[in-house]
Structures are given as C-alpha cells and as structure tokens.
PDB file of N, CA and C in Angstrom:
ATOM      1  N   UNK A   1       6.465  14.672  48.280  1.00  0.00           N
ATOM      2  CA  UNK A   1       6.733  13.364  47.707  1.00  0.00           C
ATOM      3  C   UNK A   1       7.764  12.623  48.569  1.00  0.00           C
ATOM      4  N   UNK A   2       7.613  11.359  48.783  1.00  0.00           N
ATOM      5  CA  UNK A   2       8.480  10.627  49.360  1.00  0.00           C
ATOM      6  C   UNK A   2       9.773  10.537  49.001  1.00  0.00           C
ATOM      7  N   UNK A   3      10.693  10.533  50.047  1.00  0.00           N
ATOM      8  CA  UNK A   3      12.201   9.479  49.348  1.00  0.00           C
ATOM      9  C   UNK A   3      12.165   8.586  49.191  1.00  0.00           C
ATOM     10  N   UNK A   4      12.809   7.949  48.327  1.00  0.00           N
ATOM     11  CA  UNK A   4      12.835   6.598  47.700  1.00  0.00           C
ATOM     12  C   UNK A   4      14.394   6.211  48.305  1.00  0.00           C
ATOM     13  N   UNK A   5      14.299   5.240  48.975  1.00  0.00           N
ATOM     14  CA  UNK A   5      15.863   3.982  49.317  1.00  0.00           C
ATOM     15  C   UNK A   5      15.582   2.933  49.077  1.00  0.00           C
ATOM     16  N   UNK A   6      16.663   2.758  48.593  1.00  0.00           N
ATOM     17  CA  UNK A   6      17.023   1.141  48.166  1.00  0.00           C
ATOM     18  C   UNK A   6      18.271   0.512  49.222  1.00  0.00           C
ATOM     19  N   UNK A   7      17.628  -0.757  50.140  1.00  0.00           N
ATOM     20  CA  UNK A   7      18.311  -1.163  51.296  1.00  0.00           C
ATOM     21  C   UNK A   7      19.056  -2.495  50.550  1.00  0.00           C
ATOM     22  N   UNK A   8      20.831  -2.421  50.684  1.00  0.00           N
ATOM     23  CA  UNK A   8      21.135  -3.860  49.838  1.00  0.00           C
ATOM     24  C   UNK A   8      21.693  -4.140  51.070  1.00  0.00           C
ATOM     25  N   UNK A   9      21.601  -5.507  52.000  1.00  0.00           N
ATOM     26  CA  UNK A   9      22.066  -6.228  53.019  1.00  0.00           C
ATOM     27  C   UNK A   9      21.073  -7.768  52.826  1.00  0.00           C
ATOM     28  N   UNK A  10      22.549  -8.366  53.239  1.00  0.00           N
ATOM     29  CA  UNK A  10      22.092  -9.649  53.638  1.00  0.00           C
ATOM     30  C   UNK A  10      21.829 -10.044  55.205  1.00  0.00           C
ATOM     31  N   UNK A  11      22.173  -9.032  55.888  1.00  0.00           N
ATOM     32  CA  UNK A  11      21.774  -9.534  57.237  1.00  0.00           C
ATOM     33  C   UNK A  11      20.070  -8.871  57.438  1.00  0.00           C
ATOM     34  N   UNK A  12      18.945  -9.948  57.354  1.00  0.00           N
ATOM     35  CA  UNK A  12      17.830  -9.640  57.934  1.00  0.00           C
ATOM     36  C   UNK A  12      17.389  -8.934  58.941  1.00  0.00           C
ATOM     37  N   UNK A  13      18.296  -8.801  59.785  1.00  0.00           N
ATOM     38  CA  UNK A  13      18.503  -8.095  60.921  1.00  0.00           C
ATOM     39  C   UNK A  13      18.540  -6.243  60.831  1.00  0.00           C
ATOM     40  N   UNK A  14      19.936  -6.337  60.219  1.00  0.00           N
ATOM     41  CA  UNK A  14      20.189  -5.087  59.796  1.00  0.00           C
ATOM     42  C   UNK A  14      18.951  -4.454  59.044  1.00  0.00           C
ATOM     43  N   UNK A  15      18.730  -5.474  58.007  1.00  0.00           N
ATOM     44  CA  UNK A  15      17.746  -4.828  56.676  1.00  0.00           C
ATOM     45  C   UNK A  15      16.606  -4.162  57.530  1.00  0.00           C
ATOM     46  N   UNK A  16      15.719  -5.032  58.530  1.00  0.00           N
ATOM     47  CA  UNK A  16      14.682  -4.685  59.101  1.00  0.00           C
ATOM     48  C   UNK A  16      14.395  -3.324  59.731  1.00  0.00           C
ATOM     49  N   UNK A  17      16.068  -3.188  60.732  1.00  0.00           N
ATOM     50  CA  UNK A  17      16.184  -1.794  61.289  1.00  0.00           C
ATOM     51  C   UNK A  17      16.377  -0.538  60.610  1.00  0.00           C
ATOM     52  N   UNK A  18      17.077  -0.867  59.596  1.00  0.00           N
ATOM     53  CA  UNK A  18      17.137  -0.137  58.724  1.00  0.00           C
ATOM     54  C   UNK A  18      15.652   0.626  58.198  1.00  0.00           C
ATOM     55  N   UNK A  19      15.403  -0.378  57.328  1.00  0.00           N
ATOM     56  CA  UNK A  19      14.014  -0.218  56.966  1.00  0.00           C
ATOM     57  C   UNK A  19      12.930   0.585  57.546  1.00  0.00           C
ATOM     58  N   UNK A  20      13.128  -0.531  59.170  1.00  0.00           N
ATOM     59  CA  UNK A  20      12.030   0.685  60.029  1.00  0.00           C
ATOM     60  C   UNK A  20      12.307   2.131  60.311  1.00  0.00           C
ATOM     61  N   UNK A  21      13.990   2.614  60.621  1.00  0.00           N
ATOM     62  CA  UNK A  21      14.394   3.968  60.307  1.00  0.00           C
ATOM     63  C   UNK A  21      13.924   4.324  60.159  1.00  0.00           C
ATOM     64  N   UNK A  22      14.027   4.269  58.672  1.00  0.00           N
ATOM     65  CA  UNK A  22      13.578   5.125  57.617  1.00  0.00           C
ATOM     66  C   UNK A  22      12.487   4.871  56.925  1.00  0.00           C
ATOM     67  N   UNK A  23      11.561   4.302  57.216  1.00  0.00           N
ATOM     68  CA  UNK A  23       9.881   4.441  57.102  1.00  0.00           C
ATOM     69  C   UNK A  23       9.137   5.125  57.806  1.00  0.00           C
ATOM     70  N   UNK A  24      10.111   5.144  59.392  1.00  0.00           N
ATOM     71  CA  UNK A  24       9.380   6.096  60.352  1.00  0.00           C
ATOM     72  C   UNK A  24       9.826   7.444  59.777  1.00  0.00           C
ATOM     73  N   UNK A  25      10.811   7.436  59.598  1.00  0.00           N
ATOM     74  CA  UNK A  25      11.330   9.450  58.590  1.00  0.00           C
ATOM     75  C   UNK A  25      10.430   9.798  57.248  1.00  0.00           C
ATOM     76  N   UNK A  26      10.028   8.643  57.251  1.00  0.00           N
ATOM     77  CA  UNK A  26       9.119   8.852  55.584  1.00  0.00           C
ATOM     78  C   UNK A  26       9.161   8.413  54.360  1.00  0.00           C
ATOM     79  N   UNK A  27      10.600   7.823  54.590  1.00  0.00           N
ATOM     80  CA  UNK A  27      10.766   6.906  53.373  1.00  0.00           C
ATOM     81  C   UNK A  27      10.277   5.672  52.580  1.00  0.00           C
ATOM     82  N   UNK A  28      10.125   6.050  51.455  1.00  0.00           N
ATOM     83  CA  UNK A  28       9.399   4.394  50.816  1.00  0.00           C
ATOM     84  C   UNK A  28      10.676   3.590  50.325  1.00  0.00           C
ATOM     85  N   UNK A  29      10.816   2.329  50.930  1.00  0.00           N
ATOM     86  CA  UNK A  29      11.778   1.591  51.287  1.00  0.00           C
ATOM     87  C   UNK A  29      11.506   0.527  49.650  1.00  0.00           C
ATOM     88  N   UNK A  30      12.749  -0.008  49.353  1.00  0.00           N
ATOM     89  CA  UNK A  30      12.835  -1.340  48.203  1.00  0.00           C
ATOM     90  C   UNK A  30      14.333  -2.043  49.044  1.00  0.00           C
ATOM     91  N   UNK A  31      13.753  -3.423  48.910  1.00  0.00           N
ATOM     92  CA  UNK A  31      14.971  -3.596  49.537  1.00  0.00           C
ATOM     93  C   UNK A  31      15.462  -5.142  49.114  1.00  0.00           C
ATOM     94  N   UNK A  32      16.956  -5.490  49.101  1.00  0.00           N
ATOM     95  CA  UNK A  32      17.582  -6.619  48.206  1.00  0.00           C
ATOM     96  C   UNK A  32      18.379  -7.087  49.418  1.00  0.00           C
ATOM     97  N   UNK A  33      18.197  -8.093  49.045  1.00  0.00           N
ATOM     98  CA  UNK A  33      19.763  -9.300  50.241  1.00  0.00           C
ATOM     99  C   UNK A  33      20.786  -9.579  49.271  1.00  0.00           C
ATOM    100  N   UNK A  34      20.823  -9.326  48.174  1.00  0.00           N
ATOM    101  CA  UNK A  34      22.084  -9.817  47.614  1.00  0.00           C
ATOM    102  C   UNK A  34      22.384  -8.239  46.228  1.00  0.00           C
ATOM    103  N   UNK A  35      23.571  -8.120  45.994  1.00  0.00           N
ATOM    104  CA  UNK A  35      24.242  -6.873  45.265  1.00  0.00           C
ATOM    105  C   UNK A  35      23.187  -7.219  43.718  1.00  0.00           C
ATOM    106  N   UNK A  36      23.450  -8.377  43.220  1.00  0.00           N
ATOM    107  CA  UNK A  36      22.838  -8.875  42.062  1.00  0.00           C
ATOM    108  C   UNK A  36      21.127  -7.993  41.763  1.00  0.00           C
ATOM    109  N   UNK A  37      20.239  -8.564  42.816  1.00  0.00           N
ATOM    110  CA  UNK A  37      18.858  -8.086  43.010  1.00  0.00           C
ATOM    111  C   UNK A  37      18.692  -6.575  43.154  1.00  0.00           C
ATOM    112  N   UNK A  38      19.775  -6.111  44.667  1.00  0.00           N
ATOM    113  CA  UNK A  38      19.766  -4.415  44.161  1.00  0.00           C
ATOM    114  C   UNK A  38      20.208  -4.089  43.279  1.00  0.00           C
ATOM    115  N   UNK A  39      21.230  -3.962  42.147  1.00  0.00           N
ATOM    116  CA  UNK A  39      21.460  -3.686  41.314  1.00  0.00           C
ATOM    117  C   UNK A  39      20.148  -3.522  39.851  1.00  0.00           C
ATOM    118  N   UNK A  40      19.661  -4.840  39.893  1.00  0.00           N
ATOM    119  CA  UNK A  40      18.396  -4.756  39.049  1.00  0.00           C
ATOM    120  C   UNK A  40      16.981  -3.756  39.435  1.00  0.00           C
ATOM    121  N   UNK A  41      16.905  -3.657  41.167  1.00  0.00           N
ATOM    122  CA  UNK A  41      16.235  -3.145  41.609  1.00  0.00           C
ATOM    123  C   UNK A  41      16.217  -1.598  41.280  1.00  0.00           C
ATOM    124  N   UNK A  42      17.461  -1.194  41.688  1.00  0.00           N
ATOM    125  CA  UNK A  42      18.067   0.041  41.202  1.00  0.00           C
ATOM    126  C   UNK A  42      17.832   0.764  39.981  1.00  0.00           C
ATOM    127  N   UNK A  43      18.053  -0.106  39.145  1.00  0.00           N
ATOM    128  CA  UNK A  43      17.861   0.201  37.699  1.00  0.00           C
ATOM    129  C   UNK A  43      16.549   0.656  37.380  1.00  0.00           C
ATOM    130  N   UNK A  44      15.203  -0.402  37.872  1.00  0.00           N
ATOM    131  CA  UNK A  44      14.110  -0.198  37.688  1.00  0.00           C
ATOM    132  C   UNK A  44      13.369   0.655  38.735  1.00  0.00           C
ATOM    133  N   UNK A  45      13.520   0.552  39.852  1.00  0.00           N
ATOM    134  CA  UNK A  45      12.761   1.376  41.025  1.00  0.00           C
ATOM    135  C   UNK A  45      14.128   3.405  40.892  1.00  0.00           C
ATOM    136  N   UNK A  46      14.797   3.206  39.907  1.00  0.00           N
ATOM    137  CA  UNK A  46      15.718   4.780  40.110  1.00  0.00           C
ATOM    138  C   UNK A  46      15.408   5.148  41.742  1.00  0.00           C
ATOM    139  N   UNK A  47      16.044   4.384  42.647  1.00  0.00           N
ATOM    140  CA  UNK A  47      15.416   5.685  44.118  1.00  0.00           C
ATOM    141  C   UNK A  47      16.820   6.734  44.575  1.00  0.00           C
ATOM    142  N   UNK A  48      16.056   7.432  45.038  1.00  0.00           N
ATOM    143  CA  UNK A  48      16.957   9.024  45.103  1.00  0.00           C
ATOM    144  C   UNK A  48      18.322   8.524  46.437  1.00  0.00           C
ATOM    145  N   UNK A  49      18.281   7.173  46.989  1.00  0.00           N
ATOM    146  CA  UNK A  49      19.628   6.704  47.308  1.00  0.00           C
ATOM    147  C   UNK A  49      19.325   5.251  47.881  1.00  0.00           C
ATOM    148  N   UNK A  50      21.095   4.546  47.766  1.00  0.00           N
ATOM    149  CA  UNK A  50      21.218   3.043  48.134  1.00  0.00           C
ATOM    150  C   UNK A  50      21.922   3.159  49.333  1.00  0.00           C
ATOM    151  N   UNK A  51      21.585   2.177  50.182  1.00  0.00           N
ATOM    152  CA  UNK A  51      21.672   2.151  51.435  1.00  0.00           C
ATOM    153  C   UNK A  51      22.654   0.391  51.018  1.00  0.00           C
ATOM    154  N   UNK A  52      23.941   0.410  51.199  1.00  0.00           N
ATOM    155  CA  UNK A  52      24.483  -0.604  50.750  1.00  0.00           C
ATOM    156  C   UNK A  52      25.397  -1.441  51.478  1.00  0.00           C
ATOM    157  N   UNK A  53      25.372  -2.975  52.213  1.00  0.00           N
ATOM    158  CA  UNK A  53      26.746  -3.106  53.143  1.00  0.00           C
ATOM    159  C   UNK A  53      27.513  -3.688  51.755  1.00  0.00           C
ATOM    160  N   UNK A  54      28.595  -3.616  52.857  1.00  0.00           N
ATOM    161  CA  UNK A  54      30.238  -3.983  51.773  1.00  0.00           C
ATOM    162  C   UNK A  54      29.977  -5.382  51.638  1.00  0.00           C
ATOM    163  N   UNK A  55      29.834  -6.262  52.287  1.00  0.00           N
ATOM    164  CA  UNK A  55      29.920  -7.610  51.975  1.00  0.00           C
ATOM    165  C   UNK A  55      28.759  -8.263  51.742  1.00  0.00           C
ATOM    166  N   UNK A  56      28.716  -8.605  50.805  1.00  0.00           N
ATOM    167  CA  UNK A  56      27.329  -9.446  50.316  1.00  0.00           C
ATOM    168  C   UNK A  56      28.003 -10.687  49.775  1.00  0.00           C
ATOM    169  N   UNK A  57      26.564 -11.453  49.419  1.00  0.00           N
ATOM    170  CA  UNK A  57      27.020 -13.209  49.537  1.00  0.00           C
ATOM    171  C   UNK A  57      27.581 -13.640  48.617  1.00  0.00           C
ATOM    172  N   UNK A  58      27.237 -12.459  46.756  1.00  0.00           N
ATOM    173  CA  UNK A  58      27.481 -12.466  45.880  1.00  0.00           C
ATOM    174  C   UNK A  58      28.551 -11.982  44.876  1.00  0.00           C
ATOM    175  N   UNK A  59      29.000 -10.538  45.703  1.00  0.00           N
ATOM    176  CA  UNK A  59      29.533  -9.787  45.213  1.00  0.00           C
ATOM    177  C   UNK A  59      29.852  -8.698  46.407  1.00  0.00           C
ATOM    178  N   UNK A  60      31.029  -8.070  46.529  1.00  0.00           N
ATOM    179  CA  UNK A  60      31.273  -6.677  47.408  1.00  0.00           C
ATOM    180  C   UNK A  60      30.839  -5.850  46.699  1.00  0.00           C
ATOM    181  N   UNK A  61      30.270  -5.082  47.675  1.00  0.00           N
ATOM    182  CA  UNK A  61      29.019  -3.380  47.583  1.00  0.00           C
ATOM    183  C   UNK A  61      29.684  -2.993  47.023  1.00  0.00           C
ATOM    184  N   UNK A  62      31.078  -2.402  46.963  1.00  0.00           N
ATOM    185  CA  UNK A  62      31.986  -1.599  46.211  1.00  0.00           C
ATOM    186  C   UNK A  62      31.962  -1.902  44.681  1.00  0.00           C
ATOM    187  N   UNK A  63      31.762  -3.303  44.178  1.00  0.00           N
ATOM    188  CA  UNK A  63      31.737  -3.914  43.156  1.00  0.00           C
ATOM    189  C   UNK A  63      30.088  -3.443  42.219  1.00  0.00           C
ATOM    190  N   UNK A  64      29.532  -4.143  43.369  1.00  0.00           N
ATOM    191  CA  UNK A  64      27.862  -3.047  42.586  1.00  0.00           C
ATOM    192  C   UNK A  64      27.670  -2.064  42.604  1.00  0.00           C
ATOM    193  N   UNK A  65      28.657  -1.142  43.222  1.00  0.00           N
ATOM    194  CA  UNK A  65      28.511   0.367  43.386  1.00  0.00           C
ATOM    195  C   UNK A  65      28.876   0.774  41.528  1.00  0.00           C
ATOM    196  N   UNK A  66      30.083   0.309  41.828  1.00  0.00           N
ATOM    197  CA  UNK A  66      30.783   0.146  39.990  1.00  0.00           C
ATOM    198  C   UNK A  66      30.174  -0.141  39.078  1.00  0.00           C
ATOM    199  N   UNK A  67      29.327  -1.307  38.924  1.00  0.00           N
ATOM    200  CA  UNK A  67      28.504  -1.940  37.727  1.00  0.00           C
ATOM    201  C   UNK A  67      27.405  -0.471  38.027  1.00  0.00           C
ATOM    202  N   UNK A  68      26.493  -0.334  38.958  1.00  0.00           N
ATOM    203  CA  UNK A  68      25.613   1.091  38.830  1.00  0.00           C
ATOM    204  C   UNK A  68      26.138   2.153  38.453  1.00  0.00           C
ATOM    205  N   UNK A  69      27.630   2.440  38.384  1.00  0.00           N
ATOM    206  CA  UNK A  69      28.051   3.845  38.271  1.00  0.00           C
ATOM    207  C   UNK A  69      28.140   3.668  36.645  1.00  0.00           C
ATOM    208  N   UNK A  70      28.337   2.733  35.876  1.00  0.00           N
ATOM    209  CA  UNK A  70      28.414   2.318  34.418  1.00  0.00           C
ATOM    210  C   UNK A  70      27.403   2.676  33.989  1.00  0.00           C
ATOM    211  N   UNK A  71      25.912   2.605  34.478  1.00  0.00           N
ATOM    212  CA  UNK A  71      24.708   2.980  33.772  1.00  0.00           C
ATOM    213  C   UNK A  71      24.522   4.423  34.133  1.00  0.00           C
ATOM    214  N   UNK A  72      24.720   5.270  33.119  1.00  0.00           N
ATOM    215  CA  UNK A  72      24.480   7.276  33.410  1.00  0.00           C
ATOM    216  C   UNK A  72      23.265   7.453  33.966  1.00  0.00           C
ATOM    217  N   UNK A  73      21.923   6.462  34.156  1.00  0.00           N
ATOM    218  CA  UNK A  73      20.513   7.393  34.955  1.00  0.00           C
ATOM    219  C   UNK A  73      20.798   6.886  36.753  1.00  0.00           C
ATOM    220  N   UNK A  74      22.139   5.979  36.762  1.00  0.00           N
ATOM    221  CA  UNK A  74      22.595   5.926  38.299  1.00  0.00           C
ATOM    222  C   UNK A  74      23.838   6.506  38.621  1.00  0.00           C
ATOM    223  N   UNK A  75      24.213   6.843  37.560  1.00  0.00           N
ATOM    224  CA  UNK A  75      25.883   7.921  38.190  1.00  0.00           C
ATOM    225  C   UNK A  75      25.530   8.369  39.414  1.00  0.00           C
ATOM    226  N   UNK A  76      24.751   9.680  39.326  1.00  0.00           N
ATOM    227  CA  UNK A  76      24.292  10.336  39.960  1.00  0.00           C
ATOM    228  C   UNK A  76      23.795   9.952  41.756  1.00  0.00           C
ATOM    229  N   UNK A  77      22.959   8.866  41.571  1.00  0.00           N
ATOM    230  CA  UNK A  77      22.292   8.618  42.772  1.00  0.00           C
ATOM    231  C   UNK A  77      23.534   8.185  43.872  1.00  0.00           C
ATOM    232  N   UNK A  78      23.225   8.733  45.167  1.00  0.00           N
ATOM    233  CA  UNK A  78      24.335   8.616  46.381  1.00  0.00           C
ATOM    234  C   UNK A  78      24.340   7.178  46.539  1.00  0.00           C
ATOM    235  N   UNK A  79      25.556   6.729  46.922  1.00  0.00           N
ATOM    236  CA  UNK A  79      25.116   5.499  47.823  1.00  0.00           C
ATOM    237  C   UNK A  79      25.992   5.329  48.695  1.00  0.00           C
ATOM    238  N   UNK A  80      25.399   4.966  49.933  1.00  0.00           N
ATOM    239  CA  UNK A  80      26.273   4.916  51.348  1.00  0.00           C
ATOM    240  C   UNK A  80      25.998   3.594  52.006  1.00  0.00           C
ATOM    241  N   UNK A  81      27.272   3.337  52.065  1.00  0.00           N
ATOM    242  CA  UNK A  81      27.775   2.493  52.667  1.00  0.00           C
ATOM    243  C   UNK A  81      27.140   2.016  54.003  1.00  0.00           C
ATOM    244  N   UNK A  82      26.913   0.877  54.974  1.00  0.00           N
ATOM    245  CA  UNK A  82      27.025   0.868  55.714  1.00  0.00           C
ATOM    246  C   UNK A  82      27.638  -0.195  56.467  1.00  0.00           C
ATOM    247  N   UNK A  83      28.445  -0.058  56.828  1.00  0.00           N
ATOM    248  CA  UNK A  83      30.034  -1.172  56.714  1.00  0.00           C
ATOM    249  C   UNK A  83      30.685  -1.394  58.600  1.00  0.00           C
ATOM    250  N   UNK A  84      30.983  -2.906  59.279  1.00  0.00           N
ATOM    251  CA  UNK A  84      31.323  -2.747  60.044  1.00  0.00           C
ATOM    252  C   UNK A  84      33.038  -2.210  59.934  1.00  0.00           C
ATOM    253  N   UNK A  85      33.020  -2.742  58.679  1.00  0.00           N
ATOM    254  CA  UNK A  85      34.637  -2.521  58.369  1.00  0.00           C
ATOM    255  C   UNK A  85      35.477  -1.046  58.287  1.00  0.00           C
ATOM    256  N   UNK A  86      35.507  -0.756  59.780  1.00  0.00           N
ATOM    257  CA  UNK A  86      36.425   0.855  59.865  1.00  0.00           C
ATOM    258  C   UNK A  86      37.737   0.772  59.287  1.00  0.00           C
ATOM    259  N   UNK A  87      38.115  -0.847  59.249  1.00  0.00           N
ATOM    260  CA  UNK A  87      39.330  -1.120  58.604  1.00  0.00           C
ATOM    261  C   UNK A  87      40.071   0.122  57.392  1.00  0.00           C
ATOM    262  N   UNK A  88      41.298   0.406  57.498  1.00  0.00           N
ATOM    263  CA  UNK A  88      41.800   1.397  56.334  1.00  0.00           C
ATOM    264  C   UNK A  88      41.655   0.449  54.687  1.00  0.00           C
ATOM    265  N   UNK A  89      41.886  -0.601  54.544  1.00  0.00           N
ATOM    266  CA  UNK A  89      41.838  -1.130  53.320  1.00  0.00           C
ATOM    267  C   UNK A  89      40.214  -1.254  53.070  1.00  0.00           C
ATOM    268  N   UNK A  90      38.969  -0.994  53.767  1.00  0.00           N
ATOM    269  CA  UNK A  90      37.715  -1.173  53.815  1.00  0.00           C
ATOM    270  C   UNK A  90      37.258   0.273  53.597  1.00  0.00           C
ATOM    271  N   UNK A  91      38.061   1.391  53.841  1.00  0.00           N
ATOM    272  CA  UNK A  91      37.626   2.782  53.581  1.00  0.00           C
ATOM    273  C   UNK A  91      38.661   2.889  52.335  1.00  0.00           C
ATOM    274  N   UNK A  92      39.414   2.119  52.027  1.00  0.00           N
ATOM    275  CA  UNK A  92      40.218   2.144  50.428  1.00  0.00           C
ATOM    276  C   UNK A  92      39.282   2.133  49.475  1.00  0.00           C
ATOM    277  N   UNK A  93      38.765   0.783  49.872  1.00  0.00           N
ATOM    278  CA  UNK A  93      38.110   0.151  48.939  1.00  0.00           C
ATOM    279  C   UNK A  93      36.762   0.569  48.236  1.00  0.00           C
ATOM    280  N   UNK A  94      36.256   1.417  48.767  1.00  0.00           N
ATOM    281  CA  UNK A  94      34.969   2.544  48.974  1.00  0.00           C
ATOM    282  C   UNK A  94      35.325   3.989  48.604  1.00  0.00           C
ATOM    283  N   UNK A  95      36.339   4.608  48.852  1.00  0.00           N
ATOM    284  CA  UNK A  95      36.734   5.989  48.445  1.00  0.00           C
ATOM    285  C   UNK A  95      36.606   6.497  47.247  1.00  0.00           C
ATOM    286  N   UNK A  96      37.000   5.644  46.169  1.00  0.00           N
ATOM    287  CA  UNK A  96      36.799   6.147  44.773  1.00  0.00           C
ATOM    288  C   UNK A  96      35.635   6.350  44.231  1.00  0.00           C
ATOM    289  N   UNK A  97      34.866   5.206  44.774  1.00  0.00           N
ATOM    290  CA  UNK A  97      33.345   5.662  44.379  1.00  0.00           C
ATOM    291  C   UNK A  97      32.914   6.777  44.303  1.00  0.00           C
ATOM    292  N   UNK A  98      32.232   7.387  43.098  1.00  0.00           N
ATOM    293  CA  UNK A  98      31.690   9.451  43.423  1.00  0.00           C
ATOM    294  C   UNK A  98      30.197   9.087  44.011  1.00  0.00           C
ATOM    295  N   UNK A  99      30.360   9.453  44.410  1.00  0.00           N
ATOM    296  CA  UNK A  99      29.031  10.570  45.334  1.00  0.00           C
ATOM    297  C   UNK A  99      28.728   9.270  46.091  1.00  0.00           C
ATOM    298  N   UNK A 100      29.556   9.160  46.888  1.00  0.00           N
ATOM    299  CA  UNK A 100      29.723   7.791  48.194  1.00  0.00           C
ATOM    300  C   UNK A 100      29.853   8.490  49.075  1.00  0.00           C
ATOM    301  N   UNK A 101      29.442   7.524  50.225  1.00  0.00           N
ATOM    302  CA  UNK A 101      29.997   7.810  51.677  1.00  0.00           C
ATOM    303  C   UNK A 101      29.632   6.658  52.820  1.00  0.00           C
ATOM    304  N   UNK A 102      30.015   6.420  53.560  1.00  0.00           N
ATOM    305  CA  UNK A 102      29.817   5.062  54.415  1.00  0.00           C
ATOM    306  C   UNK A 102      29.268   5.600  55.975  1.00  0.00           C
ATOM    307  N   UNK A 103      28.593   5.047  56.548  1.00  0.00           N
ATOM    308  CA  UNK A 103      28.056   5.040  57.908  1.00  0.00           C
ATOM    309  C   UNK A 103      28.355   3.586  58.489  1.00  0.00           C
ATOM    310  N   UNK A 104      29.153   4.047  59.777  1.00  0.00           N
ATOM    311  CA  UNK A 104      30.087   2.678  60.572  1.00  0.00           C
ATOM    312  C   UNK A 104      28.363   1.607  61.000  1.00  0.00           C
ATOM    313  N   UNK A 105      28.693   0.480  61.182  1.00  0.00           N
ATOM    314  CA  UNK A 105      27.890  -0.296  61.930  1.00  0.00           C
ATOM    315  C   UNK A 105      28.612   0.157  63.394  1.00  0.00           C
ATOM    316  N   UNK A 106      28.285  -0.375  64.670  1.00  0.00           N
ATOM    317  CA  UNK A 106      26.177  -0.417  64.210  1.00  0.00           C
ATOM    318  C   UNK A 106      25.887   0.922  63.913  1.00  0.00           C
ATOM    319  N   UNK A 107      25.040   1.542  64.090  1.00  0.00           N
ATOM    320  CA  UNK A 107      24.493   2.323  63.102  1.00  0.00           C
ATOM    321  C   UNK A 107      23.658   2.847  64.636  1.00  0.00           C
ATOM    322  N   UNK A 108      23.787   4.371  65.077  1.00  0.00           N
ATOM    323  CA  UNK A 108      22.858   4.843  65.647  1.00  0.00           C
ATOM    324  C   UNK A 108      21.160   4.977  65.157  1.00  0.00           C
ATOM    325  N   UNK A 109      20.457   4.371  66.187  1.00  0.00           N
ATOM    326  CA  UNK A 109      18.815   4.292  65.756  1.00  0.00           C
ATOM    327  C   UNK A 109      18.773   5.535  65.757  1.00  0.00           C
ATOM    328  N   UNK A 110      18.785   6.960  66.398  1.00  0.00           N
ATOM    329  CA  UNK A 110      18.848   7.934  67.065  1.00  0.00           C
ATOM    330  C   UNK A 110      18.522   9.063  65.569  1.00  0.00           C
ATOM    331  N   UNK A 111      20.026   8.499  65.045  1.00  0.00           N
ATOM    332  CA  UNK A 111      20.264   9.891  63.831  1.00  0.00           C
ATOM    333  C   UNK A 111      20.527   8.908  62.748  1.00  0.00           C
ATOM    334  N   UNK A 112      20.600   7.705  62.714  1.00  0.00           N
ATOM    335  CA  UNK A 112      20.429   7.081  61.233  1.00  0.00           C
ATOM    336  C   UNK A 112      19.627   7.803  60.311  1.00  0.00           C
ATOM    337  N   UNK A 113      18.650   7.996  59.659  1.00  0.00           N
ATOM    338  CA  UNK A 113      17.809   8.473  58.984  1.00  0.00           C
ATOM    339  C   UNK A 113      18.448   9.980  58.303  1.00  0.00           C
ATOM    340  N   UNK A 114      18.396  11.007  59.705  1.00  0.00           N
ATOM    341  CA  UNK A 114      18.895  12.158  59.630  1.00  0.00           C
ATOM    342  C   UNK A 114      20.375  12.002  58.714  1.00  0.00           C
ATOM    343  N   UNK A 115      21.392  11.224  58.929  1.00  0.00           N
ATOM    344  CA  UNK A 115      22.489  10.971  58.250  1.00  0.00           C
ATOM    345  C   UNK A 115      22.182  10.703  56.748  1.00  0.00           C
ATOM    346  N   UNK A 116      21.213   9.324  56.578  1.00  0.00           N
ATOM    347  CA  UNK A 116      21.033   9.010  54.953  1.00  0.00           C
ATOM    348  C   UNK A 116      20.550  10.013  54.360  1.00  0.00           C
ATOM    349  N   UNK A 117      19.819  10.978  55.038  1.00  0.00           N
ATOM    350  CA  UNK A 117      19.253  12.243  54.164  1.00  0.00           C
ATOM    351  C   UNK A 117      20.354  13.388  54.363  1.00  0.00           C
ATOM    352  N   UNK A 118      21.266  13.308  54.803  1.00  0.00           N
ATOM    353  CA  UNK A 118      22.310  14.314  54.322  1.00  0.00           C
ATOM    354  C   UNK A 118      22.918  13.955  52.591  1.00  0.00           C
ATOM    355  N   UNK A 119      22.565  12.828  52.684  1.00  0.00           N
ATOM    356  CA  UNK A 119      23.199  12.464  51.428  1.00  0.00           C
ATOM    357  C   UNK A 119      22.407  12.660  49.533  1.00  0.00           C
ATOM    358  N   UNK A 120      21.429  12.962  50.400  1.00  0.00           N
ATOM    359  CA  UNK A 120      20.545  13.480  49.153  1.00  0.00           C
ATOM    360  C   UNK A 120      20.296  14.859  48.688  1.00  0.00           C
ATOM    361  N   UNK A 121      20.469  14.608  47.160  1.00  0.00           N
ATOM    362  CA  UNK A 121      20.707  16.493  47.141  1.00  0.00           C
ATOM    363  C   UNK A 121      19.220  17.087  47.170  1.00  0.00           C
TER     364      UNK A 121
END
C-alpha cells in the first residue's frame, strides 16, 4: 500500500519538487498552498505524514501543526518541517511540536524522500 503525504507550501516551486520526490519513491501525494486548506485536507485525506514549510500566507506551519495536534486521529501523524529558517528562534519555534522534525531548504533531490520516510513509523 502506498504512503500517503500531505505537501503544505506556498511556493509552487518547492511544492512541485517535492511532489515529484516523492511520487517517484511511491508516494500518493495531496497537496495545499496555504496552512488553512492542509489542515482541512489533513483531517479528511488522514495521510501517514505532512510535509509542511514554516511560513505560509495565512498562518505559520508551527501554528497548524497545533490546531492538528488538537484533533486525537492527527496527534499521532509526523510532520516535518521544511524550513529555510536554520535560524535558533525558527528551530524554537518548531521544537515543542511531538512527533516533529524539520528538513533545512533547499532540500537534497538525492535523499529527500529517503529522509520523509524516516519519519514514518
């Protein structure tokens, strides 16, 4: 059976590479430009992880990470970051989250994939 990701970015750019990643690894991709849409997406598509940047147009990732961690059938599901911000107040701001973890931009084409699936149990 496939993995299921859910891609939240507003850069089209990013989303695309992303996407292709991990379609070529096998994944069946859902994917949102704004925290608002993944969040709903999330809810209804449950996929086994969110692929999330920090800054969105609407809301910071860290912020929808929170509103998802409120509903118990998404506690559970990983979601990683993928953030240019190595900044220390940008790995603050992300730490508390449970079952988080962030991958720096840019993002190796190479082992991207291999990385998001470390994160799945």
């Amino acid at each position: 059976m496939k993995k299921r990701a859910l891609i939240v970015d507003d850069d089209e750019n990013n989303l695309m590479l992303e996407k292709d990643l991990l379609e070529v690894a096998g994944f069946e991709i859902f994917e949102a430009k704004n925290a608002t849409d993944g969040i709903a997406i999330a809810k209804k598509e449950k996929p086994d992880i969110i692929i999330m940047d920090v800054r969105l147009p609407d809301m910071r990732g860290s912020e929808a990470a929170r509103i998802l961690r409120q509903d118990k059938e998404m506690n559970d599901t990983p979601i990683v970051f993928v953030t240019a911000s190595v900044m220390a107040e940008g790995r603050e701001e992300i730490k508390n989250i449970t079952n988080s973890g962030s991958i720096g931009k840019p993002i190796n084409t190479r082992t991207f994939a291999q990385e998001i699936s470390q994160f799945i149990r």
